[in-house]
Protein backbone atom coordinates (compact mmCIF):
# COMPACT_ATOMS: atom_id res chain seq x y z
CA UNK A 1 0.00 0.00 0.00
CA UNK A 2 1.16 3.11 -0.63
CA UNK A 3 1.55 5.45 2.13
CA UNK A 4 2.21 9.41 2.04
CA UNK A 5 5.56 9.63 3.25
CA UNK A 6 5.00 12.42 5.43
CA UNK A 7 2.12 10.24 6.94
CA UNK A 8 4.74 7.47 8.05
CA UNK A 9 6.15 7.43 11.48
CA UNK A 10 9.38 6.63 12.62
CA UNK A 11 10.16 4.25 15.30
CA UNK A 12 12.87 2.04 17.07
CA UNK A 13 12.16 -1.53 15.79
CA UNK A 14 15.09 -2.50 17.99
CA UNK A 15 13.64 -1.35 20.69
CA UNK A 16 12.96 -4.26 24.07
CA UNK A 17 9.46 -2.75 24.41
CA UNK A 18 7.77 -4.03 21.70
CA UNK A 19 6.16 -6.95 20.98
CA UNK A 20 8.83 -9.53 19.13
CA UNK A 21 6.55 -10.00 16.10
CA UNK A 22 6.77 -5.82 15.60
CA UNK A 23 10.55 -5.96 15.57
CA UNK A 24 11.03 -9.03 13.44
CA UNK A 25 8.58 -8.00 10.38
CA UNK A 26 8.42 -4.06 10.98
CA UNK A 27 5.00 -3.03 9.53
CA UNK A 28 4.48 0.67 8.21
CA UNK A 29 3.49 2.81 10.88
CA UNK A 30 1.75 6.09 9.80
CA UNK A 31 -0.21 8.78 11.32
CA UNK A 32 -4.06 8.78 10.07
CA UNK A 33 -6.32 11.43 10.80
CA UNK A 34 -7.51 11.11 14.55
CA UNK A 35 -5.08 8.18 15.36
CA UNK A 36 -2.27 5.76 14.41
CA UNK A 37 -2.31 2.35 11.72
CA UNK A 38 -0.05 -0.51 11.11
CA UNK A 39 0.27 -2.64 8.21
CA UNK A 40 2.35 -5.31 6.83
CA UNK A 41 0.63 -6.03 3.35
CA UNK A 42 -1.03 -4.15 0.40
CA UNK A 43 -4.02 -2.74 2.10
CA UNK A 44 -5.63 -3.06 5.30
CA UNK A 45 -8.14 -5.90 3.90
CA UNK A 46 -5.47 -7.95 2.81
CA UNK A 47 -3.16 -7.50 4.96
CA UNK A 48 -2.23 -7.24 8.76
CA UNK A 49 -3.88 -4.39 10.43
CA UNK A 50 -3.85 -2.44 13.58
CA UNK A 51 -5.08 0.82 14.71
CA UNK A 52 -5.17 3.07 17.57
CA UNK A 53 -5.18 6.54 18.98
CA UNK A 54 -1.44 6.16 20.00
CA UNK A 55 1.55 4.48 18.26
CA UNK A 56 1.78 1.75 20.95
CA UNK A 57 -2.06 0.98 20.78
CA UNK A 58 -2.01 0.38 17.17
CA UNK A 59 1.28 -1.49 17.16
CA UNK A 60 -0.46 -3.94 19.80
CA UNK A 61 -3.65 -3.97 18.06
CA UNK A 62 -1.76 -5.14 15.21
CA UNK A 63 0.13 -7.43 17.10
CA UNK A 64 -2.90 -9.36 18.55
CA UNK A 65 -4.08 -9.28 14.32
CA UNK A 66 -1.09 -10.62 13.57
CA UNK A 67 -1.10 -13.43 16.24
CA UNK A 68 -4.80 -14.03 15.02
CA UNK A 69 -4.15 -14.14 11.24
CA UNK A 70 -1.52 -16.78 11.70
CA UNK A 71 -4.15 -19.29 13.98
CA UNK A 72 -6.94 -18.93 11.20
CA UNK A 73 -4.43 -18.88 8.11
CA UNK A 74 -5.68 -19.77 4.96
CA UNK A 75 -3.33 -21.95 2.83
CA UNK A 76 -3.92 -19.08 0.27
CA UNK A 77 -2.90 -16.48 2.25
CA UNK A 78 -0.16 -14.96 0.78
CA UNK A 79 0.80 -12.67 3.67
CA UNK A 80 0.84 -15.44 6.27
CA UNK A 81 2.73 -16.97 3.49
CA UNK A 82 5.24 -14.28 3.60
CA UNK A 83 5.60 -14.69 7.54
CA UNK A 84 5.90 -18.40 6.78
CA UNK A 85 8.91 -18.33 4.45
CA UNK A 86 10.51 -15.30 6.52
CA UNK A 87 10.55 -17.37 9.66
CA UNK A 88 11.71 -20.44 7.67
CA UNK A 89 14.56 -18.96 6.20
CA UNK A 90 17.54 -19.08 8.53
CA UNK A 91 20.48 -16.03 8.58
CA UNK A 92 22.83 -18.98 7.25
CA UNK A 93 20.95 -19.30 4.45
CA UNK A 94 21.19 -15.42 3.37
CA UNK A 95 25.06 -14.74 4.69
């Protein structure tokens, strides 16, 4: 999806207080109107979603989305696919 760049916020993915699943697939952040989304995917029908009226709501909103979307996967899911063959591939394999 394409987000206005001015839209997207910055944050620490390294950082110890968020939730591992945040730091190991870093989904957009942005600012949108009255509060705060996060997406990893093309939209936010199709892919991971979270919202809130602070950056740490929707980055736990999404989390919880993103531990629900891998329970209930589809095998044609191609975003859970994506987290699939992310997890599968080891650092080895790509140094």
């Amino acid at each position: 999806m394409a987000v206005d760049g001015n839209s997207i916020v910055k944050i620490d993915y390294n950082s110890a207080d968020l939730p591992f699943s945040v730091r190991e697939f870093r989904p957009t952040v942005y600012k949108d109107r009255d509060g705060y989304n996060c997406l990893l995917g093309p939209d936010p029908d199709a892919g991971i979603f979270g919202t809130g009226v602070s950056i740490r709501q929707a980055v736990n909103d999404w989390d919880r989305s993103f531990s629900e979307r891998l329970q209930r996967a589809d095998p044609d899911d191609e975003v859970v696919q994506y987290i699939r063959d992310t997890r599968a591939t080891h650092k080895k394999d790509v140094w």
